[in-house]
N, C-alpha and C. Protein backbone atom coordinates (compact mmCIF):
# COMPACT_ATOMS: atom_id res chain seq x y z
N UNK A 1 5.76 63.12 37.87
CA UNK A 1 6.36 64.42 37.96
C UNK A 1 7.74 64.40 37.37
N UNK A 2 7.89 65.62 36.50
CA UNK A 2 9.64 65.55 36.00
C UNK A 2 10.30 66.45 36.99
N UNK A 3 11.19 66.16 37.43
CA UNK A 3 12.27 67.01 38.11
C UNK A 3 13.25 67.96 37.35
N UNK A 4 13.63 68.85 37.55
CA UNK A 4 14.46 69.95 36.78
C UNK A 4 15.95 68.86 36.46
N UNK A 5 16.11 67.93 37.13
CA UNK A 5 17.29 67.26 36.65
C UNK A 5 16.84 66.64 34.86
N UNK A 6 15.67 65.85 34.99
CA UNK A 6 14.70 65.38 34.06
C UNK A 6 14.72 66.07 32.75
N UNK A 7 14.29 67.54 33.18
CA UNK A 7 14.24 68.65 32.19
C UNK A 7 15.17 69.22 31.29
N UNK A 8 16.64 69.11 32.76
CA UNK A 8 17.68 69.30 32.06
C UNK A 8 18.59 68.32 30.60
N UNK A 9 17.89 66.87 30.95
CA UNK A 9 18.72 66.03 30.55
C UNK A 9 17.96 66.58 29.02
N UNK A 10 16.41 66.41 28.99
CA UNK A 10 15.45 66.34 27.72
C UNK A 10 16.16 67.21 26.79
N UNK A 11 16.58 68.92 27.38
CA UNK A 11 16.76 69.97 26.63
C UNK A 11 18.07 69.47 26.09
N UNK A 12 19.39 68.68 26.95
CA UNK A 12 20.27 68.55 26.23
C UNK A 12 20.13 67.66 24.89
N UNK A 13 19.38 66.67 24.90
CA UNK A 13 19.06 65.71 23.62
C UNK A 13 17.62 66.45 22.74
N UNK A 14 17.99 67.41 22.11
CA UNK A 14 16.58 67.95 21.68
C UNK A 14 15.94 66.90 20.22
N UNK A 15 15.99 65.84 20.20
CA UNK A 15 15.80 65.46 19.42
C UNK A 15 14.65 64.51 20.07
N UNK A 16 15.23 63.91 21.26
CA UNK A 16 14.27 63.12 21.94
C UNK A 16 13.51 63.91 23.01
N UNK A 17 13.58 65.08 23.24
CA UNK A 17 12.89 65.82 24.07
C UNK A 17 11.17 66.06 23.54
N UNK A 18 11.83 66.45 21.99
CA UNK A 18 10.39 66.98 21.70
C UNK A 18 10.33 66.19 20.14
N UNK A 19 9.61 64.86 19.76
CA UNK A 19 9.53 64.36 18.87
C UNK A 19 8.83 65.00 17.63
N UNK A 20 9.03 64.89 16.39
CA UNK A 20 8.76 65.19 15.14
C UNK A 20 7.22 64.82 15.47
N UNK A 21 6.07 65.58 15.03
CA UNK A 21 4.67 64.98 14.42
C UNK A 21 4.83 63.40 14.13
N UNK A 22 4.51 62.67 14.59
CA UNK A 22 3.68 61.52 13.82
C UNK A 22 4.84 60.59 14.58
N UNK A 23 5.50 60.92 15.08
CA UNK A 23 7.05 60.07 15.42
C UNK A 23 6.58 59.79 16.96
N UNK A 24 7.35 58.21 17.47
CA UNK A 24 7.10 58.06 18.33
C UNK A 24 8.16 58.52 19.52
N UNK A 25 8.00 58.59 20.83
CA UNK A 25 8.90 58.92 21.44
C UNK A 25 10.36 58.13 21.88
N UNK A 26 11.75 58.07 21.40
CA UNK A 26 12.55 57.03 21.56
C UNK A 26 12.19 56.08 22.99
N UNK A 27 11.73 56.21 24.09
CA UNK A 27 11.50 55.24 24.71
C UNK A 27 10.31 54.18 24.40
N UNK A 28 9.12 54.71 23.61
CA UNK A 28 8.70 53.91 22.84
C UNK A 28 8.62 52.91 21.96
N UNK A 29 9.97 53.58 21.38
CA UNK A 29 10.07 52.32 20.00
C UNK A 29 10.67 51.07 20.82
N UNK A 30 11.13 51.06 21.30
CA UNK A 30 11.65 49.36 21.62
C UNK A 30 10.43 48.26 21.95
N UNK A 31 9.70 49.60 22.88
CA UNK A 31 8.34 48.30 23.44
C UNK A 31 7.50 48.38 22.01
N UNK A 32 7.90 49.07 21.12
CA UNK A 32 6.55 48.90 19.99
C UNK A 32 6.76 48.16 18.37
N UNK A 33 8.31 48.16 18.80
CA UNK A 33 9.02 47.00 17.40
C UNK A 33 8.36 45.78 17.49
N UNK A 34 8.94 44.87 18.49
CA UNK A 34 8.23 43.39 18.26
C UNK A 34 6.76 43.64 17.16
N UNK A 35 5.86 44.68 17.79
CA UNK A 35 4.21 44.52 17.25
C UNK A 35 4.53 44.99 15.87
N UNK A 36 5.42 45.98 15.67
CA UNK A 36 5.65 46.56 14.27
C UNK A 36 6.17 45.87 13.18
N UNK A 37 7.23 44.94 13.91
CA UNK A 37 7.72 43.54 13.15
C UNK A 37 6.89 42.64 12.81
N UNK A 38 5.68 42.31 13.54
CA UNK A 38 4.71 41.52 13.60
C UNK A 38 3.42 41.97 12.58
N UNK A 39 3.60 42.81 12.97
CA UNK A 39 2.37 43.49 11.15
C UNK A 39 2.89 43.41 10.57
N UNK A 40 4.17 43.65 9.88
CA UNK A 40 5.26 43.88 8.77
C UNK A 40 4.91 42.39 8.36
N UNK A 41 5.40 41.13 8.78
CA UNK A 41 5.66 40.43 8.68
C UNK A 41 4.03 39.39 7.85
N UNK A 42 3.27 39.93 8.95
CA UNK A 42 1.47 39.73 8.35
C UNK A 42 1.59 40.23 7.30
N UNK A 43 1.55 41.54 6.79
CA UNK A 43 1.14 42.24 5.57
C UNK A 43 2.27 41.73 4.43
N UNK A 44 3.57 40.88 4.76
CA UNK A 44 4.27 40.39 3.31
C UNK A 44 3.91 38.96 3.27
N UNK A 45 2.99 38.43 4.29
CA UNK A 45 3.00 37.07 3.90
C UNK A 45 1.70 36.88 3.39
N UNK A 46 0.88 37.66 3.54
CA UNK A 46 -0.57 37.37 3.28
C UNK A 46 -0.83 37.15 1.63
N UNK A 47 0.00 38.03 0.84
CA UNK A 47 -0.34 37.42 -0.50
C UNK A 47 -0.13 35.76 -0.88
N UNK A 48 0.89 35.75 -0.22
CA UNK A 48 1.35 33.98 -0.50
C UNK A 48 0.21 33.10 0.78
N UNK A 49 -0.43 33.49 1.67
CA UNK A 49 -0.97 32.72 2.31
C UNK A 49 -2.35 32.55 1.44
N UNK A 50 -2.68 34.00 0.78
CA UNK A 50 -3.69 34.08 -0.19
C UNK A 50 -3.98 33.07 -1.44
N UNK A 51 -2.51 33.10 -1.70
CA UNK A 51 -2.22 32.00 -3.23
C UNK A 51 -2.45 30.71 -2.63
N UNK A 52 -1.67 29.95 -1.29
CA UNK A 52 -1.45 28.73 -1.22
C UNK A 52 -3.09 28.57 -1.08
N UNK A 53 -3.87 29.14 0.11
CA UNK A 53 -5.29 29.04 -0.08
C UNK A 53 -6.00 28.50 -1.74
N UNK A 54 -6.10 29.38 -2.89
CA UNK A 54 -7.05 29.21 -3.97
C UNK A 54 -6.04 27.79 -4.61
N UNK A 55 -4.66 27.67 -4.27
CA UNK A 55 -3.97 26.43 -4.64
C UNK A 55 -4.68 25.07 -4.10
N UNK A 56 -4.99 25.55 -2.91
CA UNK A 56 -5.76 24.38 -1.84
C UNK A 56 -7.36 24.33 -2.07
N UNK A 57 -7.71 24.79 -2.70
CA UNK A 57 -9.16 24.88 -3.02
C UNK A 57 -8.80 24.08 -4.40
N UNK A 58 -8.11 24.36 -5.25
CA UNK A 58 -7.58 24.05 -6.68
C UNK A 58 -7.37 22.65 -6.80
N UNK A 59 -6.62 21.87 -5.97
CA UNK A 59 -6.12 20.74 -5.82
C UNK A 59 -7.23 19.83 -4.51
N UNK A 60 -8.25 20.67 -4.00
CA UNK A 60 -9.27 19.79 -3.46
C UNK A 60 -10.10 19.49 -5.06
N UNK A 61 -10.80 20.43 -5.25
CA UNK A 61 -11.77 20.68 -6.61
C UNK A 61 -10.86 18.98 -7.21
N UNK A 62 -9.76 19.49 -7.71
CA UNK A 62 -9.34 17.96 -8.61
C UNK A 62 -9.39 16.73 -8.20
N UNK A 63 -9.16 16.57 -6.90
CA UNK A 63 -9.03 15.49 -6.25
C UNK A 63 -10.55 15.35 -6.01
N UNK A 64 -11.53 15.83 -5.59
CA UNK A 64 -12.66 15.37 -5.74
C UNK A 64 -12.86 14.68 -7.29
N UNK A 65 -13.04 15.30 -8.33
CA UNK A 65 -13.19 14.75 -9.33
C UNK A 65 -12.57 13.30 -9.80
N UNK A 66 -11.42 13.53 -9.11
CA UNK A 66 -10.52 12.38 -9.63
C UNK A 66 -11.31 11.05 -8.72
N UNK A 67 -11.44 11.14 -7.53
CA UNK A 67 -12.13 10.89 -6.30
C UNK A 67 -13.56 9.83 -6.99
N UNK A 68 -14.33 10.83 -7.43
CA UNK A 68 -15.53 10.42 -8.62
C UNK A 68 -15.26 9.46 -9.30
N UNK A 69 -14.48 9.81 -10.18
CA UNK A 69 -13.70 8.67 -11.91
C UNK A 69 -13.48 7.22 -11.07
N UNK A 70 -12.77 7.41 -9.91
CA UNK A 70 -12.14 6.74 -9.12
C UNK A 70 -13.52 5.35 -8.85
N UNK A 71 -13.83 6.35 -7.51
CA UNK A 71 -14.88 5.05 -7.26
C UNK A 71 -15.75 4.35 -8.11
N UNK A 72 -16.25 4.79 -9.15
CA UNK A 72 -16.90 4.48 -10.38
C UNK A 72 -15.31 2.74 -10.80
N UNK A 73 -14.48 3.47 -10.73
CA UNK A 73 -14.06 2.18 -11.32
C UNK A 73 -13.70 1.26 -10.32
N UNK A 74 -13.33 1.80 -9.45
CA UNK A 74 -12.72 0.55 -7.79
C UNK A 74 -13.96 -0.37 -7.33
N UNK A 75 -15.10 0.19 -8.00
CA UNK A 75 -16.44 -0.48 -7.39
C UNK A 75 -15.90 -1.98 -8.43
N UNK A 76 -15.99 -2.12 -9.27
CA UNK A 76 -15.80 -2.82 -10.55
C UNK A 76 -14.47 -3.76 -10.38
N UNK A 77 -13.39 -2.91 -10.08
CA UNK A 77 -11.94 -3.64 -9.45
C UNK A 77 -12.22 -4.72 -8.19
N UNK A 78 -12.95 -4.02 -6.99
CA UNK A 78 -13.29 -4.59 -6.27
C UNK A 78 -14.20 -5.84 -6.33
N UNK A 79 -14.86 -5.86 -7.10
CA UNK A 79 -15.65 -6.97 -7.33
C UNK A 79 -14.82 -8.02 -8.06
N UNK A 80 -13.95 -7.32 -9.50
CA UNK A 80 -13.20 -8.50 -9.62
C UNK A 80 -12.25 -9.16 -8.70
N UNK A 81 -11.33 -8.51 -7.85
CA UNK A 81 -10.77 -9.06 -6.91
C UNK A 81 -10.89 -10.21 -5.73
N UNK A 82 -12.73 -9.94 -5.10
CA UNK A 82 -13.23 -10.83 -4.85
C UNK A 82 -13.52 -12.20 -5.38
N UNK A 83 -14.05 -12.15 -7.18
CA UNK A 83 -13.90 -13.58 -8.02
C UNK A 83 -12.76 -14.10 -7.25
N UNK A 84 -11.62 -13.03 -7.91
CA UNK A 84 -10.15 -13.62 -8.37
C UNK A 84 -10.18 -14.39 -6.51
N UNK A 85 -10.31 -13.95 -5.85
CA UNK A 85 -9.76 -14.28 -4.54
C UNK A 85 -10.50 -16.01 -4.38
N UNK A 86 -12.00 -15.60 -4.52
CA UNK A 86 -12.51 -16.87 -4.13
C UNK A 86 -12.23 -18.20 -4.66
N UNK A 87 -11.32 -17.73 -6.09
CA UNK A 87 -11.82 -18.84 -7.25
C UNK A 87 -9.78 -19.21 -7.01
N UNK A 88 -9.52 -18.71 -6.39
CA UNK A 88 -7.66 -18.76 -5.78
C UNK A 88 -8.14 -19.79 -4.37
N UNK A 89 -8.90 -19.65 -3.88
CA UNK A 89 -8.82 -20.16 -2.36
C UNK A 89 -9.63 -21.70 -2.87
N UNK A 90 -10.27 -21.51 -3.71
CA UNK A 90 -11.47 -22.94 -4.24
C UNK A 90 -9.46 -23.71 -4.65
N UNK A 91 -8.89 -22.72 -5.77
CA UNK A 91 -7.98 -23.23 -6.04
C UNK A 91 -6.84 -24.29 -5.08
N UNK A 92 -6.68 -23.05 -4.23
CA UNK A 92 -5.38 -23.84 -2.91
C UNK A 92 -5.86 -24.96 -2.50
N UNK A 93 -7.42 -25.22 -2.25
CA UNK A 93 -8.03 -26.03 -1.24
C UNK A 93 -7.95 -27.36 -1.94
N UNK A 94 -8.26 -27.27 -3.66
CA UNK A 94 -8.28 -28.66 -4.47
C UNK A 94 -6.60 -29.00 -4.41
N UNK A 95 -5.77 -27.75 -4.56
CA UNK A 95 -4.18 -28.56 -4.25
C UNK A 95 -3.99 -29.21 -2.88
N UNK A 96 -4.03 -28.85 -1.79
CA UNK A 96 -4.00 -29.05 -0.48
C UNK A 96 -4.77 -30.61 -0.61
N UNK A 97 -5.76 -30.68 -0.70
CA UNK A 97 -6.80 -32.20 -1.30
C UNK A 97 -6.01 -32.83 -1.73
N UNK A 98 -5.44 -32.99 -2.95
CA UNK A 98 -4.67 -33.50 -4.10
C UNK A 98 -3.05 -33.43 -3.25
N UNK A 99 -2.62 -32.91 -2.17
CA UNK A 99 -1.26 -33.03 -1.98
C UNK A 99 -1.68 -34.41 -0.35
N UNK A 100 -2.73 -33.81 -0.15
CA UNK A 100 -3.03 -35.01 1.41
C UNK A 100 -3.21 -36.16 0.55
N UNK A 101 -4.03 -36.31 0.01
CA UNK A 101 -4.29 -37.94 -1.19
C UNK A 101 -2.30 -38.62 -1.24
N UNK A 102 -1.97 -37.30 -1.60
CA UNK A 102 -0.46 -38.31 -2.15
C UNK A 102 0.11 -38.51 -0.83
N UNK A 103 0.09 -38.19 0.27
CA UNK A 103 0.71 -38.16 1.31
C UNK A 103 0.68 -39.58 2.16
N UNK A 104 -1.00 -39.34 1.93
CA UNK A 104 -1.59 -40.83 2.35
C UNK A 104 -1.27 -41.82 1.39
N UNK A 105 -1.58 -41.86 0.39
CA UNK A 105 -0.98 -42.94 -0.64
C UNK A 105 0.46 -43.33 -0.97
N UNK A 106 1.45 -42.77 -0.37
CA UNK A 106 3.24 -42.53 -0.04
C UNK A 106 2.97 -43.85 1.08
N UNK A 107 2.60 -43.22 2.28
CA UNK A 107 2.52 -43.82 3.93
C UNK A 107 2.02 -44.59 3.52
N UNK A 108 0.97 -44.89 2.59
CA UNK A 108 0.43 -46.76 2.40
C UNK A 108 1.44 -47.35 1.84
N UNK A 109 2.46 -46.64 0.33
CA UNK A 109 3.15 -48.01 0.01
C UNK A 109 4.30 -47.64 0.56
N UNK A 110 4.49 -47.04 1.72
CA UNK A 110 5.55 -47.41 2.60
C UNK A 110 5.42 -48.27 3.27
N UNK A 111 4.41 -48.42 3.81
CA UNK A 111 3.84 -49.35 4.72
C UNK A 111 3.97 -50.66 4.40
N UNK A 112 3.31 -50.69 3.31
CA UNK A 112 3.26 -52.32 2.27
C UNK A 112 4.79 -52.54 2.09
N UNK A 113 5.58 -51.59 1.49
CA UNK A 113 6.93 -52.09 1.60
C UNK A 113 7.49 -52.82 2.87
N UNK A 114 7.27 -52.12 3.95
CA UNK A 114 7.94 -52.63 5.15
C UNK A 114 7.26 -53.92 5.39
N UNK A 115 5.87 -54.40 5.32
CA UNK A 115 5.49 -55.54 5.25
C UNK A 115 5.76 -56.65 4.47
N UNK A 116 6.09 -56.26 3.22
CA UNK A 116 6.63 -56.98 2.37
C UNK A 116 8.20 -57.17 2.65
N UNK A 117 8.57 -56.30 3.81
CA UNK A 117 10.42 -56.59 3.81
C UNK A 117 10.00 -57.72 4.59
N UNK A 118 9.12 -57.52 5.85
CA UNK A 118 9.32 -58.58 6.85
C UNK A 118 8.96 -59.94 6.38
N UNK A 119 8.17 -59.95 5.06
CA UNK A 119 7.91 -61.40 4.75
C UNK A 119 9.17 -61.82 3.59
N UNK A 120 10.48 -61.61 3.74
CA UNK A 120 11.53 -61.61 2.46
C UNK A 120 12.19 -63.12 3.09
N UNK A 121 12.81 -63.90 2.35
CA UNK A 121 13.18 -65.15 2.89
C UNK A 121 14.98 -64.75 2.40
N UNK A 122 14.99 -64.11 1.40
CA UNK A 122 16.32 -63.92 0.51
C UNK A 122 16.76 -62.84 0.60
N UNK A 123 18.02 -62.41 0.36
CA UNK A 123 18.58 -60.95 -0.07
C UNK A 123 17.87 -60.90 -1.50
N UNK A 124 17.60 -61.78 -2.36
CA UNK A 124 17.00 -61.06 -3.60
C UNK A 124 15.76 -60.62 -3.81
N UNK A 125 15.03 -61.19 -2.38
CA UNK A 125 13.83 -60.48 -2.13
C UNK A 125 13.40 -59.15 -1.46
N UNK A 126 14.69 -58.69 -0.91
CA UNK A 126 14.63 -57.58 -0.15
C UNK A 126 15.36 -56.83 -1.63
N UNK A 127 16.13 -56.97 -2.20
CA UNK A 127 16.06 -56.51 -3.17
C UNK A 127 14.68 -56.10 -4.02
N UNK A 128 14.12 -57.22 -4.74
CA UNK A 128 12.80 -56.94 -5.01
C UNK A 128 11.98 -55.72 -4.56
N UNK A 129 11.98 -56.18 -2.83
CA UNK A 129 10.92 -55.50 -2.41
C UNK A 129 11.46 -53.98 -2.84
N UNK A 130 12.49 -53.88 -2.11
CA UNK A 130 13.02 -52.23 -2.42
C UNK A 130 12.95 -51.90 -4.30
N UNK A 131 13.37 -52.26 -5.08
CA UNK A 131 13.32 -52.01 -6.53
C UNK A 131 11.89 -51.40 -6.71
N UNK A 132 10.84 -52.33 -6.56
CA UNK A 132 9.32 -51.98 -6.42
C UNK A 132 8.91 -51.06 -6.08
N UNK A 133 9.47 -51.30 -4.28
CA UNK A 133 9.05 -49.60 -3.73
C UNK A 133 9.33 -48.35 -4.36
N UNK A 134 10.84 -48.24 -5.00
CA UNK A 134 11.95 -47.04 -5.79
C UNK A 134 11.27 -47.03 -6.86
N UNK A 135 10.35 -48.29 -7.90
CA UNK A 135 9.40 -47.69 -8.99
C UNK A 135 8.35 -47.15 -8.57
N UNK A 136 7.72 -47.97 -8.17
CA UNK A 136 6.29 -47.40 -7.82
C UNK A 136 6.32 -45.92 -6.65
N UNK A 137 6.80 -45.60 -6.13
CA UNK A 137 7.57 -44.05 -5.44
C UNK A 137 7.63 -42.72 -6.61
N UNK A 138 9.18 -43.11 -7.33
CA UNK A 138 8.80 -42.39 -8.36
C UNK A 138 8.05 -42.31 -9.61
N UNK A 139 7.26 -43.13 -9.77
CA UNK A 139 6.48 -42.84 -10.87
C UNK A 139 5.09 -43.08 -10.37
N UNK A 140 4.92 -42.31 -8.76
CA UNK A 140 3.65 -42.11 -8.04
C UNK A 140 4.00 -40.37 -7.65
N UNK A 141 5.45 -40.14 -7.61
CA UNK A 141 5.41 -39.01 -7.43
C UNK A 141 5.71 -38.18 -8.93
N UNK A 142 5.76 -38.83 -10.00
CA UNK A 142 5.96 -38.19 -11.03
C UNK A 142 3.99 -38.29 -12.00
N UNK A 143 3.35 -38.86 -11.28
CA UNK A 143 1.80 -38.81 -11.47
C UNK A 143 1.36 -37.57 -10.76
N UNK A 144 1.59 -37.63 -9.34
CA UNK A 144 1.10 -36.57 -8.63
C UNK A 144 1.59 -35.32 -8.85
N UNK A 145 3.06 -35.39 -9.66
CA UNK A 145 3.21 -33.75 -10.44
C UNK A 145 3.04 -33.30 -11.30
N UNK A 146 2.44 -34.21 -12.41
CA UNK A 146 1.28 -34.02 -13.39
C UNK A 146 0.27 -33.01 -12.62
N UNK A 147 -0.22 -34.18 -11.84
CA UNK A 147 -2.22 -33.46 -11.67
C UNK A 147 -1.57 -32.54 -10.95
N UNK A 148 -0.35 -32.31 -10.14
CA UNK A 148 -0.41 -30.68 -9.40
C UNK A 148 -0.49 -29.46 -10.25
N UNK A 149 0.57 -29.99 -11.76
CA UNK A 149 0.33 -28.98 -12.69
C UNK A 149 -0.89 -28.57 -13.09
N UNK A 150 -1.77 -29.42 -13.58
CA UNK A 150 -2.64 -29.59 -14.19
C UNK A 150 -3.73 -28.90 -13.26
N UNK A 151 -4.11 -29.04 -12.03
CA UNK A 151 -4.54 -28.34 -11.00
C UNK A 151 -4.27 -26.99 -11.23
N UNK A 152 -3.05 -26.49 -11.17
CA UNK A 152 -2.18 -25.26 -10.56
C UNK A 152 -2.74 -24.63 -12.15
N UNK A 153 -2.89 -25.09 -13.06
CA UNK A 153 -2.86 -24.80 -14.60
C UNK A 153 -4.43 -24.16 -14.51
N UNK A 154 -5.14 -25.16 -14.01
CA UNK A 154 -6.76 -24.57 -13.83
C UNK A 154 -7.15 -23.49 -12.78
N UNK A 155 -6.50 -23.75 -12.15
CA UNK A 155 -6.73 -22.52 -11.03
C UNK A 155 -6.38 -21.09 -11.81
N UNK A 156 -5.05 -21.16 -11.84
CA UNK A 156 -4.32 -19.84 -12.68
C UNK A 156 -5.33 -19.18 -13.82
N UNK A 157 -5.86 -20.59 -14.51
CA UNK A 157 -6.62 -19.92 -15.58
C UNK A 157 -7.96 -19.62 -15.07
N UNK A 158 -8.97 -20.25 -14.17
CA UNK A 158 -9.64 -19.93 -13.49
C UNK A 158 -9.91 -18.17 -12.78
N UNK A 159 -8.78 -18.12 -12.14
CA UNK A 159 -8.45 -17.15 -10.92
C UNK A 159 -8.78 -15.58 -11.89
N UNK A 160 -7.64 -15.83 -13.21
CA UNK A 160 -7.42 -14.65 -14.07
C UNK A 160 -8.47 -14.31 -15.16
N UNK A 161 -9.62 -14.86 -14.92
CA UNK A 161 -10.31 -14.73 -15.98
C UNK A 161 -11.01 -13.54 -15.57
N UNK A 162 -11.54 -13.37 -14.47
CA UNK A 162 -12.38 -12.37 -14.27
C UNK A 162 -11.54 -11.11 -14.47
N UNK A 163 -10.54 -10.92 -14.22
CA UNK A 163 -9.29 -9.98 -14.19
C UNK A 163 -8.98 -9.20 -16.07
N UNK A 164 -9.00 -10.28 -16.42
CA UNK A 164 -8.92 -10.60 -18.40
C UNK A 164 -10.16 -9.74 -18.71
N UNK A 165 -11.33 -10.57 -18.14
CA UNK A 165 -12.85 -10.06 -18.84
C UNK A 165 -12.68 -8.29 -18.13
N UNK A 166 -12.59 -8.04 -17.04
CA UNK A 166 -12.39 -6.49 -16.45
C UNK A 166 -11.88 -5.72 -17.39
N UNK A 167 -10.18 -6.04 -17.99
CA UNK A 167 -9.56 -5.54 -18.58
C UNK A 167 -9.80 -5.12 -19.74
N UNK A 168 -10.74 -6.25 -20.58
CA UNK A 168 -10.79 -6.49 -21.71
C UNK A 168 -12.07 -5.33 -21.81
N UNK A 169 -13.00 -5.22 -20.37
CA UNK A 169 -13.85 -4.08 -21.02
C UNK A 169 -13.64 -2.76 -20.73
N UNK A 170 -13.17 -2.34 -19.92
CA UNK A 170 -12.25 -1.28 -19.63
C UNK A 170 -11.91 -0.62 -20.90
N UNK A 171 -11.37 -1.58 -21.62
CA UNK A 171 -10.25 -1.06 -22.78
C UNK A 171 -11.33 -1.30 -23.96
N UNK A 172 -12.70 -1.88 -24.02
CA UNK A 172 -13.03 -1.27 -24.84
C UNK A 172 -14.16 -0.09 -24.80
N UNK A 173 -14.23 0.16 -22.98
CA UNK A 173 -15.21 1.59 -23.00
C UNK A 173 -14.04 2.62 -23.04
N UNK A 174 -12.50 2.51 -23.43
CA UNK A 174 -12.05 3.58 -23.66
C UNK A 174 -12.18 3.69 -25.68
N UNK A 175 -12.56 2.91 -25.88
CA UNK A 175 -12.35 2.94 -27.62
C UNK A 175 -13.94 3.44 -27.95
N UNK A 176 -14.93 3.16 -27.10
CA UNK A 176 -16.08 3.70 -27.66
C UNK A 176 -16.23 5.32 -27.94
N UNK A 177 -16.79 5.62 -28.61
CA UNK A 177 -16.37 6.82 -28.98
C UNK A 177 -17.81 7.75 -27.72
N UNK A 178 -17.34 9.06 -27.37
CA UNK A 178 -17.93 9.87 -26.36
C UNK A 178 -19.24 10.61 -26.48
């Protein structure tokens, strides 16, 4: 119910008393902005939500394809990697072999040295003995860094071959003509 106080106030503000066609009533608009802001806001973003969409369809589409090219060649990578790996680990295992051999063969003519100190009658035999040991030492450890090279030399070339042969056909199914 309006009261004549009510009535009186409406007639003094005739603007909000009796609204224009199509216009809402000023106590209205406040509760009806937020929603009005909220469509506004829908209807300017939707073209760009529209674009990033066919962008995202655009850049799946490629990435599938690329995706394709892809596994076609990683199948091929992958396999060489495996050579390369196994023919690296055959590798470490013949150094590791070849580094225990010298380790043990060190500890023997250490050994023999110290036996040979305890049988010395002279200082020029403990001389001896040591001179012997200091040749035969380094030019047991200048043998064993030969064959480490020489090892390390086969492996390397070993390891990279499958890697070489990959490469080498790769590059010539890009020269064959389409």
């Amino acid at each position: 119910m309006v009261s004549k106080k009510d009535d009186k106030e409406m007639a003094d503000r005739p603007e909000e008393a009796h609204p224009a066609q199509g216009e809402q009533p000023a106590a209205e608009r406040p509760r009806r902005a937020p929603a009005e802001a909220a469509e506004s806001g829908a209807r300017m973003a939707e073209p760009g939500f529209a674009q990033a969409g066919e962008t995202g369809r655009r850049l799946i589409g490629a990435s599938a394809r690329a995706y394709r090219g892809m596994a076609d060649i990683s199948r091929g990578d992958v396999d060489v990697f495996m050579q390369t790996g196994a023919r690296l680990a055959k590798g470490f295992q013949d150094v590791s072999w070849e580094m225990m051999q010298f380790t043990q063969n060190s500890l023997r003519m250490g050994l023999q040295a110290a036996n040979d100190m305890m049988s010395c009658r002279s200082l020029e035999d403990v001389i001896e003995v040591q001179r012997n040991f200091l040749k035969n030492s380094v030019d047991s450890l200048l043998q064993e860094s030969a064959r480490l090279f020489e090892i390390s030399t086969h492996v390397a070339g070993e390891a990279t071959s499958p890697m070489a042969e990959r490469f080498q056909s790769r590059g010539e199914a890009g020269r064959r003509p389409s």
